[in-house]
Protein backbone atom coordinates (compact mmCIF):
# COMPACT_ATOMS: atom_id res chain seq x y z
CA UNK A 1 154.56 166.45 -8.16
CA UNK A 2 153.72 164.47 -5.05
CA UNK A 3 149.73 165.42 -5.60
CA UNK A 4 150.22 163.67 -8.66
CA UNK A 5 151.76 160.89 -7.79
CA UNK A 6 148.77 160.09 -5.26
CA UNK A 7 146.53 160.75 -7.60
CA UNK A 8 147.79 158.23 -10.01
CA UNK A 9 148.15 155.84 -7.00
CA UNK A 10 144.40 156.66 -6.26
CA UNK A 11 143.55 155.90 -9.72
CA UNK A 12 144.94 152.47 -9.44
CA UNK A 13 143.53 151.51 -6.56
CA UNK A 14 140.41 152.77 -7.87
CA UNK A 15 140.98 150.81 -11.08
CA UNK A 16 141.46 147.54 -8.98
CA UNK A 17 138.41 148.17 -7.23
CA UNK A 18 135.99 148.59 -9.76
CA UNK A 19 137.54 145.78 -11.52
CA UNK A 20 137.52 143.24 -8.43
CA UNK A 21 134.52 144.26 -7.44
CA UNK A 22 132.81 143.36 -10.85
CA UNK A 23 133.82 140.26 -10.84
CA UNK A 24 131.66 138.99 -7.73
CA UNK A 25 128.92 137.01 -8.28
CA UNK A 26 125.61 138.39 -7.28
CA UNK A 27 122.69 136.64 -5.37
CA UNK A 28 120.24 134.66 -7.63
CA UNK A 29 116.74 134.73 -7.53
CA UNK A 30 116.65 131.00 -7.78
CA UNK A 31 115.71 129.29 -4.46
CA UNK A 32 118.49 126.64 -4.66
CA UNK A 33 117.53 123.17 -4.04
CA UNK A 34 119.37 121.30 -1.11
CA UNK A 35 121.99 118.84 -1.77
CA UNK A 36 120.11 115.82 -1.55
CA UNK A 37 118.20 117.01 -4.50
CA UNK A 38 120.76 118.20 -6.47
CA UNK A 39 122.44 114.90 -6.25
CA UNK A 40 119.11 113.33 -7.04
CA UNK A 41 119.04 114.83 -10.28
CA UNK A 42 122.38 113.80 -11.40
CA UNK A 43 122.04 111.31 -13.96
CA UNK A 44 124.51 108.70 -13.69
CA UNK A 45 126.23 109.39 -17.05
CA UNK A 46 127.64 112.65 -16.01
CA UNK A 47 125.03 114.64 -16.88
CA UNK A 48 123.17 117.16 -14.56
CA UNK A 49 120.45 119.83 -15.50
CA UNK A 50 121.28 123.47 -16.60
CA UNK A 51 119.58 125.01 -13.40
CA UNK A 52 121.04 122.51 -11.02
CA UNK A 53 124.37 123.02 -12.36
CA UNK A 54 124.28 126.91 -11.65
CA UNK A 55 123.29 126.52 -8.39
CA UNK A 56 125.82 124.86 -7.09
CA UNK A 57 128.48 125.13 -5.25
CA UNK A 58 132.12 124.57 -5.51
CA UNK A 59 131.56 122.25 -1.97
CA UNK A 60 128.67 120.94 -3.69
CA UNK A 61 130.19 120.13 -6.76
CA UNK A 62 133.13 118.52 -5.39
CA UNK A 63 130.93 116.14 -3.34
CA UNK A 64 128.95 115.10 -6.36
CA UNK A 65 132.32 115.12 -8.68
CA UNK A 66 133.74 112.88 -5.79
CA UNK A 67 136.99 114.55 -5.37
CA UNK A 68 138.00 118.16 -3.91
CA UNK A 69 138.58 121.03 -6.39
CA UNK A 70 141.62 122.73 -6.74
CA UNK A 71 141.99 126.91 -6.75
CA UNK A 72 141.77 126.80 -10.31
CA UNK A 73 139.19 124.55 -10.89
CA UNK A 74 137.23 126.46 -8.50
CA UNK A 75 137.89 129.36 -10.71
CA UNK A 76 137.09 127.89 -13.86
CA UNK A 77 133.70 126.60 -12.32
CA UNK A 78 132.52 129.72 -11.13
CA UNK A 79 133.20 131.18 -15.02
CA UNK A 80 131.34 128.45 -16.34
CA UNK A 81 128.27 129.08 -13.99
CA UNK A 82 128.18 132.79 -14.66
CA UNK A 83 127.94 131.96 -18.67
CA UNK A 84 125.26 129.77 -18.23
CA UNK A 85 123.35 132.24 -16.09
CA UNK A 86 123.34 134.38 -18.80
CA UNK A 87 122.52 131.95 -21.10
CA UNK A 88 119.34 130.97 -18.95
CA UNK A 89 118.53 134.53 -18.35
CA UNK A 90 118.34 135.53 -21.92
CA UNK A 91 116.44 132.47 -22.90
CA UNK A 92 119.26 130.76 -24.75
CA UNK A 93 118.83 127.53 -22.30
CA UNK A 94 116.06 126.51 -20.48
CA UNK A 95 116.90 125.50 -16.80
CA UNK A 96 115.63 122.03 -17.43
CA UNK A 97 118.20 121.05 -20.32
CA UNK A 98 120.57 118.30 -19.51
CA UNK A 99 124.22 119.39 -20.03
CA UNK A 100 126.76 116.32 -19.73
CA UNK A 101 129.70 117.68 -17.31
CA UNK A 102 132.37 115.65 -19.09
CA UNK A 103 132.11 116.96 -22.31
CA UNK A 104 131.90 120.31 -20.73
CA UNK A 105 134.92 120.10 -19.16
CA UNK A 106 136.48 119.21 -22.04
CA UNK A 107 134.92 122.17 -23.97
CA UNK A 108 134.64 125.29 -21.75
CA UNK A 109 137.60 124.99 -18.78
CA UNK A 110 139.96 127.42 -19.88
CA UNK A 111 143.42 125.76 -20.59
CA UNK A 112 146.91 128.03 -20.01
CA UNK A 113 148.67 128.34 -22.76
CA UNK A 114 152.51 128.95 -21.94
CA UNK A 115 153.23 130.50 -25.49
CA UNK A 116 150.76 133.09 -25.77
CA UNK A 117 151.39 134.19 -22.42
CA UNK A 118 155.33 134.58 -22.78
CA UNK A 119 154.14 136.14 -26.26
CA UNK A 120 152.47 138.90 -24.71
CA UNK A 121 154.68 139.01 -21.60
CA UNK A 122 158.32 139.73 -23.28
CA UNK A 123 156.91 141.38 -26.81
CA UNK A 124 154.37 143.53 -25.19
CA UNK A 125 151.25 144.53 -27.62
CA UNK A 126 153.57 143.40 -30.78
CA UNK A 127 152.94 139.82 -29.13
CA UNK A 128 149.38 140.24 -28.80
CA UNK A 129 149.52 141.65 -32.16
CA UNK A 130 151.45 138.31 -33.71
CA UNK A 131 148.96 136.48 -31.58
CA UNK A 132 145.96 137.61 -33.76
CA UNK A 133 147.67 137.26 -36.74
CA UNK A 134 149.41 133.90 -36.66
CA UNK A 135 146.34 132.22 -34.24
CA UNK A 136 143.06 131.44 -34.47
CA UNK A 137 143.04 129.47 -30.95
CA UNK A 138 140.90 131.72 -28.44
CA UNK A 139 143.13 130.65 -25.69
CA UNK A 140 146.45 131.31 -27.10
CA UNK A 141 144.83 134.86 -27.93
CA UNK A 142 143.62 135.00 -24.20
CA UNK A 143 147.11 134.28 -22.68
CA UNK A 144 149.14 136.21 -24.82
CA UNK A 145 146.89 139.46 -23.08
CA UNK A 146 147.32 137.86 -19.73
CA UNK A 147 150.76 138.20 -20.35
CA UNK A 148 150.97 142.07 -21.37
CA UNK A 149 148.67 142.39 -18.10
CA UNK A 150 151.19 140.79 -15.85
CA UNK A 151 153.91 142.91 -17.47
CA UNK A 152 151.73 146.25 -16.90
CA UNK A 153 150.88 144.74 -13.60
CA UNK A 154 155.22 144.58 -13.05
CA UNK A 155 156.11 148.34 -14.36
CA UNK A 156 152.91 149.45 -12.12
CA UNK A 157 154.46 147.74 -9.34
CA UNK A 158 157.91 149.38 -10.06
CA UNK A 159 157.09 152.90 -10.38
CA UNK A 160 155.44 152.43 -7.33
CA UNK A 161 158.42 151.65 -5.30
């Protein structure tokens, strides 16, 4: 019983592993340019280039923004980046198209959504369930998962102790 029991616990720590380590960005290939150049480039409408934008920084892009950049923000910014790399890389985007960062943040910064979460938190998968079926918002969808994952997250926690 108590080999099993460390097994499982291996399992999850496993789990967490793989999982954290997966979401680390890897080095680009793309020399980036310094920050004088980068704020160069940034046209005064609040529009930057694809390939400038995904090589910067969070200290970088709080300079040009003007203002520092909360945890979640940081986040968020990183996520954006990594979607446009992928765009770039499969030839989607070309590094040299001029994204404006306004309407972007309007568009793409993932907003919590309090009822999906508590959806999926208290009614489990029946909550994500209703979430699919009564939504068509991606984000409500989004956080009512988030919410069965921070319930799992609690009855992991439990058995544990």
């Amino acid at each position: 019983m108590k080999s099993l029991k460390n097994v499982f616990y291996l399992f999850i720590c496993g789990a967490l592993l793989v999982t954290l380590t997966a979401a680390l960005p890897g080095k680009s290939a793309v020399h980036a340019p310094s920050l004088a150049a980068k704020e160069s480039l940034l046209i005064s409408s609040g529009s930057i280039s694809a390939g400038v934008f995904v090589e910067l920084s969070s200290k970088d892009f709080s300079k040009v923004a003007g203002r520092k950049l909360n945890f979640k923000e940081r986040i968020a910014l990183g996520l954006i980046q990594k979607k446009f790399k992928a765009e770039i890389k499969a030839g989607h985007l070309t590094a040299d198209t001029v994204i404006n960062l306004n309407q972007l943040a309007d568009e793409k910064m993932p907003q919590f959504n309090i009822g999906g979460f508590l959806l999926g938190f208290f009614l489990g998968l029946i909550g994500v369930a209703l979430a699919y079926i009564f939504s068509n918002d991606k984000g409500f969808r989004r956080n009512s998962w988030y919410g069965l994952g921070a319930w799992l997250i609690l009855v992991v926690i439990a058995v544990m102790i």
